[in-house]
C-alpha atoms as a PDB file:
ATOM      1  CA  UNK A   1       0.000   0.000   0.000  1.00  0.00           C
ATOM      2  CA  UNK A   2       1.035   3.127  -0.680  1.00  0.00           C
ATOM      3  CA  UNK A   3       1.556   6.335   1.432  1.00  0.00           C
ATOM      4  CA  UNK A   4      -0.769   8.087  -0.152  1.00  0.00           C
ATOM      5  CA  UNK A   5      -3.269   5.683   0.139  1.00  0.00           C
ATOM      6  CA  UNK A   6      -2.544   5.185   3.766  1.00  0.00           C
ATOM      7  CA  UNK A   7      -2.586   8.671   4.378  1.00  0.00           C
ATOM      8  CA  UNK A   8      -6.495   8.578   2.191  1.00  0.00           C
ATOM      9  CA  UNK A   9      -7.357   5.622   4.571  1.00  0.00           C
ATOM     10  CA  UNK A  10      -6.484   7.424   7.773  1.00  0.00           C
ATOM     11  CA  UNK A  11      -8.282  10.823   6.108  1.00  0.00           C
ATOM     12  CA  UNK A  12     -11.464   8.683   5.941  1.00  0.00           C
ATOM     13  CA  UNK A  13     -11.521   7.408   8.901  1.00  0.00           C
ATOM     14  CA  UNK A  14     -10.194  10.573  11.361  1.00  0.00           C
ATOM     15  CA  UNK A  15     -12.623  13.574  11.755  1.00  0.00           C
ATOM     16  CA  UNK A  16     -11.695  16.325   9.727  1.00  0.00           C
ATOM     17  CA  UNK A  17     -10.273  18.728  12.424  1.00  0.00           C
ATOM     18  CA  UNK A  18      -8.098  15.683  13.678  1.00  0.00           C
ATOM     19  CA  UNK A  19      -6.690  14.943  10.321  1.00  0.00           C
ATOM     20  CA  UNK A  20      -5.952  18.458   9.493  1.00  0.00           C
ATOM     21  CA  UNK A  21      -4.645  18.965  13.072  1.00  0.00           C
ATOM     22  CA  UNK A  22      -2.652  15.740  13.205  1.00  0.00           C
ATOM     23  CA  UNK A  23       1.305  16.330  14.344  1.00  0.00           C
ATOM     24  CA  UNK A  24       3.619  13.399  14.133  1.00  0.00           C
ATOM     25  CA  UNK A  25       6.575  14.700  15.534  1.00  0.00           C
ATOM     26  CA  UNK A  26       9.227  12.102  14.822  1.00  0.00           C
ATOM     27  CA  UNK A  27      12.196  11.546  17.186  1.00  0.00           C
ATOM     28  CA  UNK A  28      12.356   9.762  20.640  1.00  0.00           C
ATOM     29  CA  UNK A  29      12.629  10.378  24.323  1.00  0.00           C
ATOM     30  CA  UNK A  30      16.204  11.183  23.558  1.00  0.00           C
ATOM     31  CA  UNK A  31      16.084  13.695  21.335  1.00  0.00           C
ATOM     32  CA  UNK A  32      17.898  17.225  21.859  1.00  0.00           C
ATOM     33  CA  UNK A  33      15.152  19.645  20.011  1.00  0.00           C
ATOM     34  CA  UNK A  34      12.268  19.179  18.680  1.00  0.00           C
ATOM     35  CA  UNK A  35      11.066  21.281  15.684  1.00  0.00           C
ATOM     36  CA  UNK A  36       9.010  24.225  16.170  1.00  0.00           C
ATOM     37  CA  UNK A  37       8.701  23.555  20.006  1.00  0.00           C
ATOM     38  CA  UNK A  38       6.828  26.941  20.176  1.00  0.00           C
ATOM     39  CA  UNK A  39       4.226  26.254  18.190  1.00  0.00           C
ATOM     40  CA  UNK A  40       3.328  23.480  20.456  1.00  0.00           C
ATOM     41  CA  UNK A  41       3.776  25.124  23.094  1.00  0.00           C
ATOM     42  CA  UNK A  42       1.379  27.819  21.605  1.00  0.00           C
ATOM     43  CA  UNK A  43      -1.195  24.815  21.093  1.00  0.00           C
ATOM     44  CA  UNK A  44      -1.771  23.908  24.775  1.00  0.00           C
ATOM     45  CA  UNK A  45      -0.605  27.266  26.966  1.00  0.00           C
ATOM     46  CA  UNK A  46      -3.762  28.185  29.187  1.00  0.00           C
ATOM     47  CA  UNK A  47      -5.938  24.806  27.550  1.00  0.00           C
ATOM     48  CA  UNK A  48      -7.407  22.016  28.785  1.00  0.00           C
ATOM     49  CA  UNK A  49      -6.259  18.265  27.679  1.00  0.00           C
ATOM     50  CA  UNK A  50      -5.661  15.468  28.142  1.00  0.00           C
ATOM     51  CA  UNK A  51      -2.639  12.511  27.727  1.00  0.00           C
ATOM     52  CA  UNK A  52      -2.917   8.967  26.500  1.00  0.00           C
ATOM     53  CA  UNK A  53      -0.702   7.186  28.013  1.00  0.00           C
ATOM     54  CA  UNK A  54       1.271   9.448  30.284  1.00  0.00           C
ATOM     55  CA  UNK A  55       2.490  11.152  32.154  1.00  0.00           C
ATOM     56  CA  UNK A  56       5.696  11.342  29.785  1.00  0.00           C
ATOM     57  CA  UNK A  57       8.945  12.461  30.673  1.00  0.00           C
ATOM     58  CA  UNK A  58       9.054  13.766  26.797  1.00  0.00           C
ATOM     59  CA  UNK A  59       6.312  16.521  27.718  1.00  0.00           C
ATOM     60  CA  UNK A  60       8.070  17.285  30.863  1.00  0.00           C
ATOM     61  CA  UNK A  61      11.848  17.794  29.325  1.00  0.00           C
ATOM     62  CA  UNK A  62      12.359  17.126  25.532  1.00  0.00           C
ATOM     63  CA  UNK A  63       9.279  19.317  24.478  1.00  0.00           C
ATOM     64  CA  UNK A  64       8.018  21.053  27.998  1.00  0.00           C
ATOM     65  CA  UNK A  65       4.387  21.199  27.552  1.00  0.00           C
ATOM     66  CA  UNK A  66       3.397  20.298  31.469  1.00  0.00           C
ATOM     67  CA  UNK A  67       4.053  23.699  32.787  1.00  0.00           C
ATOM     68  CA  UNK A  68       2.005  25.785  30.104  1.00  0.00           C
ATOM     69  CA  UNK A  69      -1.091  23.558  30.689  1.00  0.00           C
ATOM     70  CA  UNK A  70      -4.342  24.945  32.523  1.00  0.00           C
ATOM     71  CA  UNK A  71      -5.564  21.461  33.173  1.00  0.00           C
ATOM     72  CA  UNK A  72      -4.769  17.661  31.766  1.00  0.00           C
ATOM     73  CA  UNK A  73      -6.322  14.405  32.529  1.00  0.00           C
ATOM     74  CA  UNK A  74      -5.097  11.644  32.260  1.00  0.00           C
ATOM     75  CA  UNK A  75      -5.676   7.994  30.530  1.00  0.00           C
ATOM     76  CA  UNK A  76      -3.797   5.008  31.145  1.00  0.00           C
ATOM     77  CA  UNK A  77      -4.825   0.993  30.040  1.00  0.00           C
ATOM     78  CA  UNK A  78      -4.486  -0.567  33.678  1.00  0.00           C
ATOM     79  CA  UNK A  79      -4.447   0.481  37.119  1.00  0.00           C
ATOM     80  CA  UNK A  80      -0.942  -1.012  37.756  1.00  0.00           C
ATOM     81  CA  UNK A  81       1.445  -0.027  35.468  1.00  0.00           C
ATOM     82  CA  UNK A  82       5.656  -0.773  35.091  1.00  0.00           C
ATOM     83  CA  UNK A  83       6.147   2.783  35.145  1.00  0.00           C
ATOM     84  CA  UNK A  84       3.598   4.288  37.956  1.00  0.00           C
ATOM     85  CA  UNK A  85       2.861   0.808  40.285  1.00  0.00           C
ATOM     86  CA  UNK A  86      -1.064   0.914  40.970  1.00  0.00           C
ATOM     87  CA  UNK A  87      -2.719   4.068  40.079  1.00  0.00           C
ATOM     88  CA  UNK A  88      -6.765   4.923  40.392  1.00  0.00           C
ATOM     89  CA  UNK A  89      -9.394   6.669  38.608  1.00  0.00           C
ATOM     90  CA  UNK A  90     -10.545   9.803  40.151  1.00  0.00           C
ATOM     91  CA  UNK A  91      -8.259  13.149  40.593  1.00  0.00           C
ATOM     92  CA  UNK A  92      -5.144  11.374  41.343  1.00  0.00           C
ATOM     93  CA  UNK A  93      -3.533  12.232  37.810  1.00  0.00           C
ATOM     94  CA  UNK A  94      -0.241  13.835  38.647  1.00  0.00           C
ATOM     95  CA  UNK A  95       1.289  15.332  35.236  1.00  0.00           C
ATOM     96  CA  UNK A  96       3.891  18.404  36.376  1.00  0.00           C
ATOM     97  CA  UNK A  97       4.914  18.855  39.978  1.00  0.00           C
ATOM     98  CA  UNK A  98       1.293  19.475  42.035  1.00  0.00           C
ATOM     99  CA  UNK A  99      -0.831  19.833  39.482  1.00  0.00           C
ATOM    100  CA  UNK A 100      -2.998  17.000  39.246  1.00  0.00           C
ATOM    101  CA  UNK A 101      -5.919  15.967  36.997  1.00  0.00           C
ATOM    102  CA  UNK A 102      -8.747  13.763  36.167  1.00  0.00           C
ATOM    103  CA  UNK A 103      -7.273  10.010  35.770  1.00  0.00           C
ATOM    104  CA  UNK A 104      -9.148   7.138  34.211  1.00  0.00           C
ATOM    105  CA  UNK A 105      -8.201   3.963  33.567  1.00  0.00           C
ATOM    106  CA  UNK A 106      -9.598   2.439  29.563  1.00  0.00           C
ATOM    107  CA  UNK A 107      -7.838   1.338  26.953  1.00  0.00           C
ATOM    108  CA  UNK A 108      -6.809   3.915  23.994  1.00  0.00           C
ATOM    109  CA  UNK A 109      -9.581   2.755  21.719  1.00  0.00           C
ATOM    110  CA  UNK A 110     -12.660   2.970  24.261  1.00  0.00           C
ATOM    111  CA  UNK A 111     -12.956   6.364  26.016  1.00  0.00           C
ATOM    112  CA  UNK A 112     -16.764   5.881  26.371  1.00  0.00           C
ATOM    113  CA  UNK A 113     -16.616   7.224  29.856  1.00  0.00           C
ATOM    114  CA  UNK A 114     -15.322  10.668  28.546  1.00  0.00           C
ATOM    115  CA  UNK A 115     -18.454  13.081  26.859  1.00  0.00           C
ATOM    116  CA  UNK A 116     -17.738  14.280  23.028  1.00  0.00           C
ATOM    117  CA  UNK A 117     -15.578  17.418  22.479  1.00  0.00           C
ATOM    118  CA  UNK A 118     -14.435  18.244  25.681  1.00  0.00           C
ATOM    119  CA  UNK A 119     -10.630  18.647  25.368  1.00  0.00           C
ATOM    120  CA  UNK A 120      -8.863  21.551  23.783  1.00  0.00           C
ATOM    121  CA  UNK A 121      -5.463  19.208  22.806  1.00  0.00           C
ATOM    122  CA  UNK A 122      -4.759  15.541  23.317  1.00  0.00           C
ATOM    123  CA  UNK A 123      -1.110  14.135  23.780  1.00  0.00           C
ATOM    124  CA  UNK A 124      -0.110  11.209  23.476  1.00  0.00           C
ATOM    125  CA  UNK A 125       4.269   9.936  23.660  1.00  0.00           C
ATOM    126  CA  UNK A 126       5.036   6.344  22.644  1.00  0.00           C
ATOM    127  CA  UNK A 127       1.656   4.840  23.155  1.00  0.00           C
ATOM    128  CA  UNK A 128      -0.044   4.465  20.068  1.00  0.00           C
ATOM    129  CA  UNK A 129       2.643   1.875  18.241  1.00  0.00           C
ATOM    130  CA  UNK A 130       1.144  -0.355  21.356  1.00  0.00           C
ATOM    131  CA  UNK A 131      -2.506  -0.544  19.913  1.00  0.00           C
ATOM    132  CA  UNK A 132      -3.530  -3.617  18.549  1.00  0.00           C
ATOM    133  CA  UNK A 133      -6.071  -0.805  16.115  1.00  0.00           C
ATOM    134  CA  UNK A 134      -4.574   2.478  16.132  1.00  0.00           C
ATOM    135  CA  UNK A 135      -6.771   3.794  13.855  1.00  0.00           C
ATOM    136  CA  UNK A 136      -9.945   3.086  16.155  1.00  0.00           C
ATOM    137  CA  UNK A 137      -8.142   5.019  18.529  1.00  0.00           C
ATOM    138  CA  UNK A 138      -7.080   7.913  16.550  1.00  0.00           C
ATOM    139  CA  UNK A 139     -11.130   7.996  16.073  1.00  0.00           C
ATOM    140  CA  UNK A 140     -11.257   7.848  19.424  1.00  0.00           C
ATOM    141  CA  UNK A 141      -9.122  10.628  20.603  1.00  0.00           C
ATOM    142  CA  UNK A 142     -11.034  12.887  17.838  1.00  0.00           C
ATOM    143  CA  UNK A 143     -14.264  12.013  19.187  1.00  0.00           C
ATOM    144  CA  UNK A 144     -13.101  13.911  22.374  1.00  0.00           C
ATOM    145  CA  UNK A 145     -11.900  17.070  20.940  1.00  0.00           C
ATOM    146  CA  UNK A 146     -13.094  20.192  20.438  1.00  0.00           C
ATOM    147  CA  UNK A 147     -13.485  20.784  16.260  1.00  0.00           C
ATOM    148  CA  UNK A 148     -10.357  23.101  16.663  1.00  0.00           C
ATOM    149  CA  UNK A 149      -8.820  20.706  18.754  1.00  0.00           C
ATOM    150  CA  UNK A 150      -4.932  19.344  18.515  1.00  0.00           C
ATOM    151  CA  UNK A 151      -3.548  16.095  18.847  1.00  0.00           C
ATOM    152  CA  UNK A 152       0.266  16.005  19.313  1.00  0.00           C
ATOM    153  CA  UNK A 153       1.748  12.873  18.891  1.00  0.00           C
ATOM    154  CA  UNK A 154       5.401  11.302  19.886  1.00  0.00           C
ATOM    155  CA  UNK A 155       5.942   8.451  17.893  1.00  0.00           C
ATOM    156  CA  UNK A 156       9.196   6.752  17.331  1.00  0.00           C
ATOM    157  CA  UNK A 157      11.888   6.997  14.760  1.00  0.00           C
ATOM    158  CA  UNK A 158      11.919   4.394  12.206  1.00  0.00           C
ATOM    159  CA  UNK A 159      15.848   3.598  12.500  1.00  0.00           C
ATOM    160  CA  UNK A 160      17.131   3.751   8.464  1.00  0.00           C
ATOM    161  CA  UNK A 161      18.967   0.587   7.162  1.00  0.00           C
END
């Protein structure tokens, strides 16, 4: 298949404003800048989001989102994780120092418990190449943003032979 008939697939499938607003950013946790940092930045200062997956050390130091946030929630796939031990739903989402948010506890592709349009951004680091239907989710994550909403994805680097 053929990257422009991937990229017609995923169009078809993906809202409109999720397509158009789609950002892979390609590099890893690793990497020393990441291009046009401030016009990320500019997508999330003083907005309300939320992160699939996280929280992410990526959005804390390689592209500093955390601190320029007016609120994020949280998603996560179990309640005990490798990287936070047991975690609950409620307000016990802890993204950036005390600032805590809504956490629940779904898988990427089912975010029934969260109402249509609600979120100003999602984010998402190194989560979505661990979905058995990533494209379900991508629907997913549209469903619950605004129409001039902004997904900003961390994927990783496909390593050139």
């Amino acid at each position: 298949m053929s990257s422009q008939s991937i990229k017609s697939k995923i169009k078809s499938i993906l809202p409109r404003p999720v397509f158009e607003a789609l950002s892979f950013i390609r590099g890893s946790l690793y990497a020393e800048k990441i291009p046009d940092s401030d016009y990320y930045v500019s997508c999330v200062t003083g907005k309300n989001g939320i992160e699939i997956g996280g929280p992410s050390s990526v959005f804390k130091h390689t592209l500093p989102l955390y601190k320029k946030i007016d609120s994020l929630d949280g998603v996560n796939f179990s309640g005990t994780t490798l990287w936070e031990g047991n975690i609950k739903e409620g307000q016990t989402f802890n993204y950036y120092k005390k600032k805590m948010g809504r956490q629940y506890i779904s898988d990427g592709t089912d975010l029934s418990k969260i109402s249509d349009s609600i979120y100003d951004f999602a984010l998402s680091s190194n989560c979505l190449e661990h979905i058995a239907n990533p494209l379900k989710a991508l629907k997913e994550w549209g469903r619950i943003l605004k129409d001039d909403g902004f997904l900003i994805l961390i994927l990783p680097k496909k390593k050139q032979l």
